[in-house]
Protein backbone atom coordinates (compact mmCIF):
# COMPACT_ATOMS: atom_id res chain seq x y z
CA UNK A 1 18.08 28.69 -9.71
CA UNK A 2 16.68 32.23 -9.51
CA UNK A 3 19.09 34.97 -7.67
CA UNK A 4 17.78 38.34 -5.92
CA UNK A 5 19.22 40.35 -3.40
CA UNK A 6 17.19 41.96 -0.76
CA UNK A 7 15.40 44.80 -2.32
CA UNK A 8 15.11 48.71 -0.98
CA UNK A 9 12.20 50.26 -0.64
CA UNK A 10 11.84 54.16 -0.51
CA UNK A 11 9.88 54.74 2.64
CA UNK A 12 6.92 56.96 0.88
CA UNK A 13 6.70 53.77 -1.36
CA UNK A 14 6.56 51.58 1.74
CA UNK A 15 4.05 53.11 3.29
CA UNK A 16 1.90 53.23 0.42
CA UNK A 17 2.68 49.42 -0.24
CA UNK A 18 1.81 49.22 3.36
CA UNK A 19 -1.68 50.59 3.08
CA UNK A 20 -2.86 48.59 0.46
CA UNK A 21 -1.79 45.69 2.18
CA UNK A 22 -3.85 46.46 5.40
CA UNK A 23 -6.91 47.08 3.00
CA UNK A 24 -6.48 44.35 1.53
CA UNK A 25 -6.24 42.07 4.45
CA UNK A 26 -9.45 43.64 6.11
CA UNK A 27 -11.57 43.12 3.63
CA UNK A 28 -10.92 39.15 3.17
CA UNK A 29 -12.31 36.24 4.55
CA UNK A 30 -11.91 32.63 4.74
CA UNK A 31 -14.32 29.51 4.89
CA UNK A 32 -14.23 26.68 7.08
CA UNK A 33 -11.49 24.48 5.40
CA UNK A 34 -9.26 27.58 6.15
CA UNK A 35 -9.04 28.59 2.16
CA UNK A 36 -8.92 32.05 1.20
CA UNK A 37 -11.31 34.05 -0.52
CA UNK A 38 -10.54 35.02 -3.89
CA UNK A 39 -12.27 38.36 -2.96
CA UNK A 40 -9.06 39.44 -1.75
CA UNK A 41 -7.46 39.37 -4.54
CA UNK A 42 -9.34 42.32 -6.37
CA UNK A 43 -8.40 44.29 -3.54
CA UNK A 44 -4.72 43.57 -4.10
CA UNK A 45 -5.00 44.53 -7.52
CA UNK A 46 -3.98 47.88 -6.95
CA UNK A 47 -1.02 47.22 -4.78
CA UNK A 48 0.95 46.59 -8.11
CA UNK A 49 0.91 49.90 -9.09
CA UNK A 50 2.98 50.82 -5.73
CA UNK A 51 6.20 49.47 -6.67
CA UNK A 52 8.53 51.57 -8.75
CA UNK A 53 8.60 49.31 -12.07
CA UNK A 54 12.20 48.53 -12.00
CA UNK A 55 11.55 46.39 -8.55
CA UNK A 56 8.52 45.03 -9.58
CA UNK A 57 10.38 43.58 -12.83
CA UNK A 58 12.89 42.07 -10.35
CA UNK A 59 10.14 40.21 -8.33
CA UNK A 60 7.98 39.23 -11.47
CA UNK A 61 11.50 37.38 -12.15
CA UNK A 62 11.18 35.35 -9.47
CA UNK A 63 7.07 35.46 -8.02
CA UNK A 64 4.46 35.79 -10.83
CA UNK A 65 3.27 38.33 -13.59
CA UNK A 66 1.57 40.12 -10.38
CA UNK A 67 4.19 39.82 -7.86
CA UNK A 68 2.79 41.57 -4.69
CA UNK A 69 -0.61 40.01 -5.36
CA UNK A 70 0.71 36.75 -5.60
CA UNK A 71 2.85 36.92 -2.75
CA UNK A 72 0.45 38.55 -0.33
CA UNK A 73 -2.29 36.16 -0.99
CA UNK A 74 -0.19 33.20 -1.08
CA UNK A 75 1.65 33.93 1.81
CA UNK A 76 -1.88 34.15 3.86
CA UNK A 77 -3.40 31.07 2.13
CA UNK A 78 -0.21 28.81 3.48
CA UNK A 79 -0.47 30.08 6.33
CA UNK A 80 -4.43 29.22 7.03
CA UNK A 81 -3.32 26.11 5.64
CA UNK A 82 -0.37 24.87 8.04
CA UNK A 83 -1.01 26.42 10.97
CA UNK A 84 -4.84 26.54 11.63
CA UNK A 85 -7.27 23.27 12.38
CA UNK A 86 -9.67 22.55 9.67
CA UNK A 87 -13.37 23.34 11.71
CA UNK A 88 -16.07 21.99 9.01
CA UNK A 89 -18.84 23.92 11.10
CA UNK A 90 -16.56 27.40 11.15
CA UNK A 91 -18.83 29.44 9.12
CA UNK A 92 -16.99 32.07 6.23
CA UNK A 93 -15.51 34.90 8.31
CA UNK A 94 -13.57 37.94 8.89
CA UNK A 95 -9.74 37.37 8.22
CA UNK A 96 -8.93 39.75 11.06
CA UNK A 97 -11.20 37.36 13.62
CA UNK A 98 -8.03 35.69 13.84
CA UNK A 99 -5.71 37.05 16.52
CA UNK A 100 -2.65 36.98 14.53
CA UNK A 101 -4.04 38.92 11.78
CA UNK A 102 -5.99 41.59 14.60
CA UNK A 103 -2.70 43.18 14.72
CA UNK A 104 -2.28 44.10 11.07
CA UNK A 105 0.46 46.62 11.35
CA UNK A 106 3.12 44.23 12.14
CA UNK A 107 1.25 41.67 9.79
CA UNK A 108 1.75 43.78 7.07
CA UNK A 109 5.10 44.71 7.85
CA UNK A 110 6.35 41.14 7.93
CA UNK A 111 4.51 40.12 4.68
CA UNK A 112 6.33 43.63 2.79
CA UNK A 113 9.71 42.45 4.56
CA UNK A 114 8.91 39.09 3.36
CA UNK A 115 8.32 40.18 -0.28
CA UNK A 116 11.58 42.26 -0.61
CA UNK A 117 13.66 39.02 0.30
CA UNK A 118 11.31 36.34 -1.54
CA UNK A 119 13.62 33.10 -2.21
CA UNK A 120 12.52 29.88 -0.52
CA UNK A 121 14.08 26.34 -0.51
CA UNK A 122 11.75 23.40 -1.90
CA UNK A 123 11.62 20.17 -2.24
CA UNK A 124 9.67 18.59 -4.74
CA UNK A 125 8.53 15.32 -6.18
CA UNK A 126 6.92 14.28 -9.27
CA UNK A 127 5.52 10.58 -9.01
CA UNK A 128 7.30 8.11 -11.68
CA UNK A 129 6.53 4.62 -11.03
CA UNK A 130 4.49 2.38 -8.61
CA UNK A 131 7.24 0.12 -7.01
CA UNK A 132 5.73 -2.96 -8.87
CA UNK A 133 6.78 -1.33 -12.11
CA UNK A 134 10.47 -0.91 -11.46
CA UNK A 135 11.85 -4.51 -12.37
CA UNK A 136 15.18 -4.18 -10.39
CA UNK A 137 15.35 -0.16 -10.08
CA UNK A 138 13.00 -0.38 -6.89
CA UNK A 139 16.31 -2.61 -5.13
CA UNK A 140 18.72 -0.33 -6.39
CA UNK A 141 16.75 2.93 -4.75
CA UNK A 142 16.17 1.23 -1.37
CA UNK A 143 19.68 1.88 -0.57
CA UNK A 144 20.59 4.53 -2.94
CA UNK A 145 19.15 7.76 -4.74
CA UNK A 146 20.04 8.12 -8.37
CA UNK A 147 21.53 11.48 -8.92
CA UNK A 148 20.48 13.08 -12.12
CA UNK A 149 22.41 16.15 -11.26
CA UNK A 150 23.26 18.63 -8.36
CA UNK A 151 19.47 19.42 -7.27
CA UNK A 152 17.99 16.36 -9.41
CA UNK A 153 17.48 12.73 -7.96
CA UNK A 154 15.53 9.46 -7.93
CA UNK A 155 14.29 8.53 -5.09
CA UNK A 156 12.16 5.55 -3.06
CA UNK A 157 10.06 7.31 -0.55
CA UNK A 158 9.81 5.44 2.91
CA UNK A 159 7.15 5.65 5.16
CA UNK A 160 9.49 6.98 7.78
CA UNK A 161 10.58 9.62 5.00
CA UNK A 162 6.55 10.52 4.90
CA UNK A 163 5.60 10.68 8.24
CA UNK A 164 9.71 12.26 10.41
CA UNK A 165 10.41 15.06 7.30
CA UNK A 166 7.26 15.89 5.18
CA UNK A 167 4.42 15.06 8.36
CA UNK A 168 2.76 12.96 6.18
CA UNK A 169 1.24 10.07 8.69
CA UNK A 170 -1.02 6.90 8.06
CA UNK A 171 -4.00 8.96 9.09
CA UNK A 172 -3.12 11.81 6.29
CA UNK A 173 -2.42 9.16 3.99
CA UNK A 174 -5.96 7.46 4.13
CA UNK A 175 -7.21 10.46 4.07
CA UNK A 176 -9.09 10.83 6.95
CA UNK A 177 -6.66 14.45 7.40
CA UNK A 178 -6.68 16.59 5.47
CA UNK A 179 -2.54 16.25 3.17
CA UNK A 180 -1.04 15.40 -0.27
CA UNK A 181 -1.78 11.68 -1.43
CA UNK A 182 1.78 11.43 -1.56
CA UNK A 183 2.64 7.56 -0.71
CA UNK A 184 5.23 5.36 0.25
CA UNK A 185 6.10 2.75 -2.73
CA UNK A 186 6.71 5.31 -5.17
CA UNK A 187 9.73 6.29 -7.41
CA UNK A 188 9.81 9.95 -7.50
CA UNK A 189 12.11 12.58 -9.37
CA UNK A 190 12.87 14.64 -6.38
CA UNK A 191 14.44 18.61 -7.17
CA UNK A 192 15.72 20.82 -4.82
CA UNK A 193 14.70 24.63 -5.77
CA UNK A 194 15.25 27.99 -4.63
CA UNK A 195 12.40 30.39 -5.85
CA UNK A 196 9.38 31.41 -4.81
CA UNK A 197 5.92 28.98 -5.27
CA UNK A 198 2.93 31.41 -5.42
CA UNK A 199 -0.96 29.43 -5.66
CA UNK A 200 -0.82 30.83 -9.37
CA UNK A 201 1.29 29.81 -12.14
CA UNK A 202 5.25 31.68 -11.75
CA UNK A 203 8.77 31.34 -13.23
CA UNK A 204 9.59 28.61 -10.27
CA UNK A 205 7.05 26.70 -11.56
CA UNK A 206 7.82 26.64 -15.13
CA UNK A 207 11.10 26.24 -14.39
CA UNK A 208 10.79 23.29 -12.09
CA UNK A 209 8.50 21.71 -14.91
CA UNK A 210 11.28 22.02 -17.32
CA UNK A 211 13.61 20.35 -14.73
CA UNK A 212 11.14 17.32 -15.20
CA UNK A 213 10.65 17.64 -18.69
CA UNK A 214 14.17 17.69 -19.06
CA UNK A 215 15.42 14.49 -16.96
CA UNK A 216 12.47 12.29 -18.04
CA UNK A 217 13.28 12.94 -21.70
CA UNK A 218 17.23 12.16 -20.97
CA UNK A 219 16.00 8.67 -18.81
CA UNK A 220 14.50 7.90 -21.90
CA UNK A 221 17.33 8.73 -24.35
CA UNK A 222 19.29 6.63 -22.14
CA UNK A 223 17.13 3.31 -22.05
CA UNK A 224 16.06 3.68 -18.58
CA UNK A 225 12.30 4.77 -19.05
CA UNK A 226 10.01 4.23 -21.66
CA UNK A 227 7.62 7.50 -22.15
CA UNK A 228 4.30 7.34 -24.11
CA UNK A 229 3.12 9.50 -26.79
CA UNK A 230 -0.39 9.79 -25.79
CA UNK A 231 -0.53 11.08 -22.28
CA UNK A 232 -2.37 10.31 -19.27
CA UNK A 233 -4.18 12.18 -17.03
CA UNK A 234 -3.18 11.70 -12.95
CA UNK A 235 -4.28 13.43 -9.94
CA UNK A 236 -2.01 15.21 -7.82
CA UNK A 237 1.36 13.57 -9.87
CA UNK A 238 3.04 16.47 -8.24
CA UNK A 239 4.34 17.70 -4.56
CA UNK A 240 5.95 20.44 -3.16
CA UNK A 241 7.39 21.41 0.14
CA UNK A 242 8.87 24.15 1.36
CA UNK A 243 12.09 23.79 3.91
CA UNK A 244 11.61 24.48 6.91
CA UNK A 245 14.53 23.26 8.20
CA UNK A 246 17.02 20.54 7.62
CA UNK A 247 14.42 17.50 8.76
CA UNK A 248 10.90 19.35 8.19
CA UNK A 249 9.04 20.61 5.36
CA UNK A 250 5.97 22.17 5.13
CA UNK A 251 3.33 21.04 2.43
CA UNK A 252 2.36 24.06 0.10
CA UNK A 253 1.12 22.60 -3.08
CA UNK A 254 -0.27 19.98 -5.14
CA UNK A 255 -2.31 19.60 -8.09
CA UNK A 256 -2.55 17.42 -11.56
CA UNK A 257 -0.43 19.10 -14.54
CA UNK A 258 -3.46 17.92 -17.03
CA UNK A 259 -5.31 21.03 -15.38
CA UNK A 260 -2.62 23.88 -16.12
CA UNK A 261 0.91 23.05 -16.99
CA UNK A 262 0.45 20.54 -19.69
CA UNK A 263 -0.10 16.70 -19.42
CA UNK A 264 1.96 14.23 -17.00
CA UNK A 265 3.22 11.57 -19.34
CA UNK A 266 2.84 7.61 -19.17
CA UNK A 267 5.87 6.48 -17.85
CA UNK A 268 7.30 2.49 -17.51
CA UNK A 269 10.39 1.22 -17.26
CA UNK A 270 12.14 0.94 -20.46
CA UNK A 271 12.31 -3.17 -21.82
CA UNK A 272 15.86 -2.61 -22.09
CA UNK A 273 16.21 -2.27 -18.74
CA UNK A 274 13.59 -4.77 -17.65
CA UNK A 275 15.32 -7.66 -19.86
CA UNK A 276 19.06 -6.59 -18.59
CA UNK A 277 20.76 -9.54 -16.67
CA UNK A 278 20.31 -8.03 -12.89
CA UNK A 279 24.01 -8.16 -12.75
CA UNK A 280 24.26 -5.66 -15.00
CA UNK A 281 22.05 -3.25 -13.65
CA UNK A 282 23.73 -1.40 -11.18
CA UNK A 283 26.55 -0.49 -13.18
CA UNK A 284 24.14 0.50 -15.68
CA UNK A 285 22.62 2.80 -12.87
CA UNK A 286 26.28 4.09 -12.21
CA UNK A 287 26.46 5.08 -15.88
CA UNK A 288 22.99 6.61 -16.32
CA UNK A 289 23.12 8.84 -13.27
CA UNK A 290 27.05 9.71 -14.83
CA UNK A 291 25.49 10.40 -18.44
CA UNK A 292 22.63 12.73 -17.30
CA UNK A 293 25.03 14.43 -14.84
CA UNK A 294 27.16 15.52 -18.00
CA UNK A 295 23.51 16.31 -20.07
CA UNK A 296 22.64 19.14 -16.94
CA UNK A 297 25.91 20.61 -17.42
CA UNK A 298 25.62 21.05 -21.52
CA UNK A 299 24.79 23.93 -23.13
CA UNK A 300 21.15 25.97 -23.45
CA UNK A 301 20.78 24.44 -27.03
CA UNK A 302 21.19 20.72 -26.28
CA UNK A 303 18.67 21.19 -23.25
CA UNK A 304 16.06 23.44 -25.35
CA UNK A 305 16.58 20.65 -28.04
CA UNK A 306 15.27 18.11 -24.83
CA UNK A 307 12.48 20.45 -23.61
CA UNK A 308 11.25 20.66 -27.07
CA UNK A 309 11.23 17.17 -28.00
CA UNK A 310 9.46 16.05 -25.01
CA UNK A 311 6.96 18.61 -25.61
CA UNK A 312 6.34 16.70 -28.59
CA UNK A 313 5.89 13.56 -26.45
CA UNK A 314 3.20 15.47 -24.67
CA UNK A 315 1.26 17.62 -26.88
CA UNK A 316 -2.16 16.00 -27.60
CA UNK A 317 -2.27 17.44 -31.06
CA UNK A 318 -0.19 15.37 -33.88
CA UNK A 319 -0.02 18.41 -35.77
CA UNK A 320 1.98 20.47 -33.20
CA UNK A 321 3.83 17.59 -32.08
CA UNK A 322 5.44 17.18 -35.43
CA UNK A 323 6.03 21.00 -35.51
CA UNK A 324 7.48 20.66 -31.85
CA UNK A 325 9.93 18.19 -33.05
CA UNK A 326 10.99 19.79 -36.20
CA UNK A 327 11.80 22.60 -34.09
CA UNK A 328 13.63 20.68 -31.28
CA UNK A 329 15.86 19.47 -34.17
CA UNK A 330 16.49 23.23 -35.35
CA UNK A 331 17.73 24.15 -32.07
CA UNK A 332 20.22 21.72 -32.34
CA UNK A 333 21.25 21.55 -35.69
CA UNK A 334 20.43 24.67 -37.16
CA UNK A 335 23.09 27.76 -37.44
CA UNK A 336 22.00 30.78 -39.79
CA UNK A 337 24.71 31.80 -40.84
CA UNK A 338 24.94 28.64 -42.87
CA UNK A 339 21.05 28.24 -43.62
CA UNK A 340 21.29 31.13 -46.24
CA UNK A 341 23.48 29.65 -48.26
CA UNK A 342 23.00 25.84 -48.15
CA UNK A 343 19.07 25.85 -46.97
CA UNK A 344 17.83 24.73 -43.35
CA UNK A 345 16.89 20.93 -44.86
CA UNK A 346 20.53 20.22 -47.04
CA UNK A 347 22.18 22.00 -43.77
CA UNK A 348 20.40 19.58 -40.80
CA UNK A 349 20.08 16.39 -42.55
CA UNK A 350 23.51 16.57 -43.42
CA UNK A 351 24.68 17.19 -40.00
CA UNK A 352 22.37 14.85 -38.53
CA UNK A 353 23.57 12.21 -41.10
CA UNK A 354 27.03 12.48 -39.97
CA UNK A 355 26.82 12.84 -36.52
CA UNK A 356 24.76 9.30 -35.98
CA UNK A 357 24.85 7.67 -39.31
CA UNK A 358 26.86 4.06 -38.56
CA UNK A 359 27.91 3.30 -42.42
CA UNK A 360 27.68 5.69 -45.88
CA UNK A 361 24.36 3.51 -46.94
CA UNK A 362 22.74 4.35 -43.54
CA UNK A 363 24.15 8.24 -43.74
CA UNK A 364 22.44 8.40 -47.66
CA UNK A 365 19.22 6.72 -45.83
CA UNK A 366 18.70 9.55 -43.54
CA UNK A 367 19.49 12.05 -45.68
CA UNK A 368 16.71 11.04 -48.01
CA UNK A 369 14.23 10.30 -44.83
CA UNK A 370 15.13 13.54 -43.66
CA UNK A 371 13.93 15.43 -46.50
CA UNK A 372 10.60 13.61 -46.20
CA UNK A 373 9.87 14.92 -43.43
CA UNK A 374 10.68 18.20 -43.59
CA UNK A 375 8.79 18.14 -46.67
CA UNK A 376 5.77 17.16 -44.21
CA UNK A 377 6.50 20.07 -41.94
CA UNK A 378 6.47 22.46 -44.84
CA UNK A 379 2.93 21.18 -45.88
CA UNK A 380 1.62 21.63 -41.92
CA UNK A 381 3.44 25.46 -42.30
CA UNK A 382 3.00 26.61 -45.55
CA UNK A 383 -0.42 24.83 -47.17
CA UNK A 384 -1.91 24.89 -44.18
CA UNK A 385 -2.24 20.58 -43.45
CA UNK A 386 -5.07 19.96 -40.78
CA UNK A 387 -4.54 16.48 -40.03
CA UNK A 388 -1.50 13.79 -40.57
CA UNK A 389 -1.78 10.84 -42.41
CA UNK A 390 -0.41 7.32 -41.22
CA UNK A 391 3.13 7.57 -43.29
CA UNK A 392 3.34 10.95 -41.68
CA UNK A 393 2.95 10.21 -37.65
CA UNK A 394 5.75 6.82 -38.76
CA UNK A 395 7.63 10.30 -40.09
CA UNK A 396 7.16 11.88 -36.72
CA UNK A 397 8.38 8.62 -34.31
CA UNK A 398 11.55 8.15 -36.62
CA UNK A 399 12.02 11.81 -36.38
CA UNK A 400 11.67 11.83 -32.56
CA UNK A 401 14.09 8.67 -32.60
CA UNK A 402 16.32 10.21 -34.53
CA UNK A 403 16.91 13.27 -31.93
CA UNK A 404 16.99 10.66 -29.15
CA UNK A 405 20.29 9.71 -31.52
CA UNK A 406 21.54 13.23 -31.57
CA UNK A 407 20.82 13.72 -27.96
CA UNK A 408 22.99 10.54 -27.12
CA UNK A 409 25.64 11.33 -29.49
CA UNK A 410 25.93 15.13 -27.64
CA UNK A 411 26.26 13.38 -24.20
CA UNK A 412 28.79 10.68 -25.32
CA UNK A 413 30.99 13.84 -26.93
CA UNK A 414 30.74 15.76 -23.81
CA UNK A 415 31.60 12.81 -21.73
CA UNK A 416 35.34 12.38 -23.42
């Protein structure tokens, strides 16, 4: 969750700030489905260089690598989109023909006040499963959400959810208005986020992408989801909405990760679950939402060790995958202190041996594997390997497995 007071502004940087704004918003326009032209934005440019560096470092923390840009542009796009009708015959046209904006002192003003104070509230969901899919974990989210952690949950959307909180109606939904595809009938990973959600890419963004990374990886270390290697492209997998207030959001953004933030996975429900006697699944359930509870509140390393490995899930090059996953299993096991002396290989497969090995044969077995396929992962490194053979991508599942092992064993120590 990303913290930042209200910032100061020196008035002589203010006003300056202030000018640049006004320029900025004269000279833009906007077409008839209310979007913004990008024309602004080299006008904005320059505002950057208004801020004293020390507060534009704070609110690159929190907005974008161009902070006031961002902001100002984003700020006027939502707005065109939530509060204006779409006219299809509305030719491209002055930004100030609209009467809010014909008053551009106090516009300004408000989008500068609105900038030193930029944390919002979102909600957002990322589209798991198709309600057809969830062999016994569609019942179970009827009546209840699955909490993942304090701002992380699965949820069954309703069509009453849809159409009373995020103004989503039939209409929108067939599309004859213009709003997210977001449906009823779908299992969603819903987080709750305080940032800031410029158009561009941002740190909220990132970080809420992580978030997902994160929990799908742990569903899966836990037998509730099955994740593919190869991934698939979707449209518009993901939603978010700001918070208006405690029943109403406002739709801001949508898009497919395949065209920025790296690819949406293929996700079913695991067989283990799906073969469970249906007795047995709520408690299950119970113990999941329990286990990845403790998982959010374990250390940096165990959850880089996560964002890593599912990186390797999603990377469409075998290559970096395997490079990925070597390096989620360094995180976790790795300490340097020790690596000088007994070698990063003798030093991890060890570890790993002991900490998920179930008998000495199996602990001897891994060691041996181990050193395999680190062997691999020096030939990709140091000679320079362009493609990986069918004994190495085996390498690369059991290596993933085995860090699905590690993962588990972390959780189940923390648990105690």
């Amino acid at each position: 969750m990303n913290k930042i007071t209200k910032i100061n502004l020196h008035e002589k940087c203010r006003t300056i700030l202030k000018e640049k704004v006004e320029d900025g918003i004269t000279k833009s326009s906007f077409t008839s489905n209310n979007f913004l032209s990008l024309d602004i934005l080299s006008n904005l440019n320059e505002i950057e260089n208004s801020l004293p560096e020390r507060t534009r470092q704070h609110l690159k923390a929190v907005i974008s690598e161009n902070p006031v840009r961002d902001f100002i542009y984003s700020e006027i796009y939502y707005d065109l989109k939530n509060n204006r009708t779409r006219d299809d015959n509305c030719k491209e046209q002055s930004l100030r023909s609209i009467d809010k904006y014909k008053d551009i002192g106090t516009v300004s003003d408000e989008l500068i006040n609105n900038l030193l104070n930029p944390i919002r509230s979102y909600t957002i969901f990322f589209e798991i499963l198709d309600s057809y899919t969830d062999c016994g974990l569609w019942s179970f989210l009827e009546k209840n959400s699955l909490k993942l952690s304090d701002s992380v949950e699965l949820v069954q959307l309703t069509s009453l959810d849809l159409e009373k909180k995020y103004l989503i109606t039939q209409e929108k939904r067939l599309g004859l208005l213009e709003s997210p595809p977001l449906s009823s009938g779908k299992t969603c990973l819903k987080i709750s986020h305080n940032g800031y959600f410029p158009i561009f890419d941002g740190p909220s963004k990132k970080e809420v992408y992580n978030i997902f990374k994160e929990s799908l990886l742990i569903c899966n270390t836990i037998g509730l989801v099955d994740i593919r290697s190869t991934p698939i492209q979707r449209d518009k997998s993901y939603f978010a909405f700001e918070n208006i207030s405690e029943d109403q959001y406002n739709h801001i953004d949508s898009f497919c990760y395949s065209s920025g933030y790296g690819f949406y996975p293929s996700i079913n429900v695991s067989d283990y679950f799906r073969n469970m006697d249906n007795d047995r699944k709520p408690e299950f359930l119970a113990n999941a939402s329990n286990q990845i509870q403790t998982y959010f509140n374990m250390n940096n390393k165990v959850r880089a060790t996560a964002r890593w490995l599912m990186n390797s899930y999603l990377s469409e090059n075998n290559l970096l995958a395997y490079i990925q996953a070597t390096t989620a299993i360094e995180i976790l096991l790795g300490e340097k202190k020790y690596t000088d002396t007994l070698g990063i290989q003798n030093l991890i497969s060890n570890r790993m041996a002991y900490s998920i090995a179930k008998s000495p044969v199996e602990r001897n077995e891994i060691i041996s594997k181990f050193k395999k396929i680190y062997d691999t992962r020096s030939n990709i490194v140091h000679n320079g390997a362009e493609e990986l053979g069918d004994t190495a991508q085996d390498d690369l599942k059991q290596l993933q497995n085995y860090i699905h092992r590690l993962l588990r064993h972390e959780i189940d120590l923390a648990s105690y």
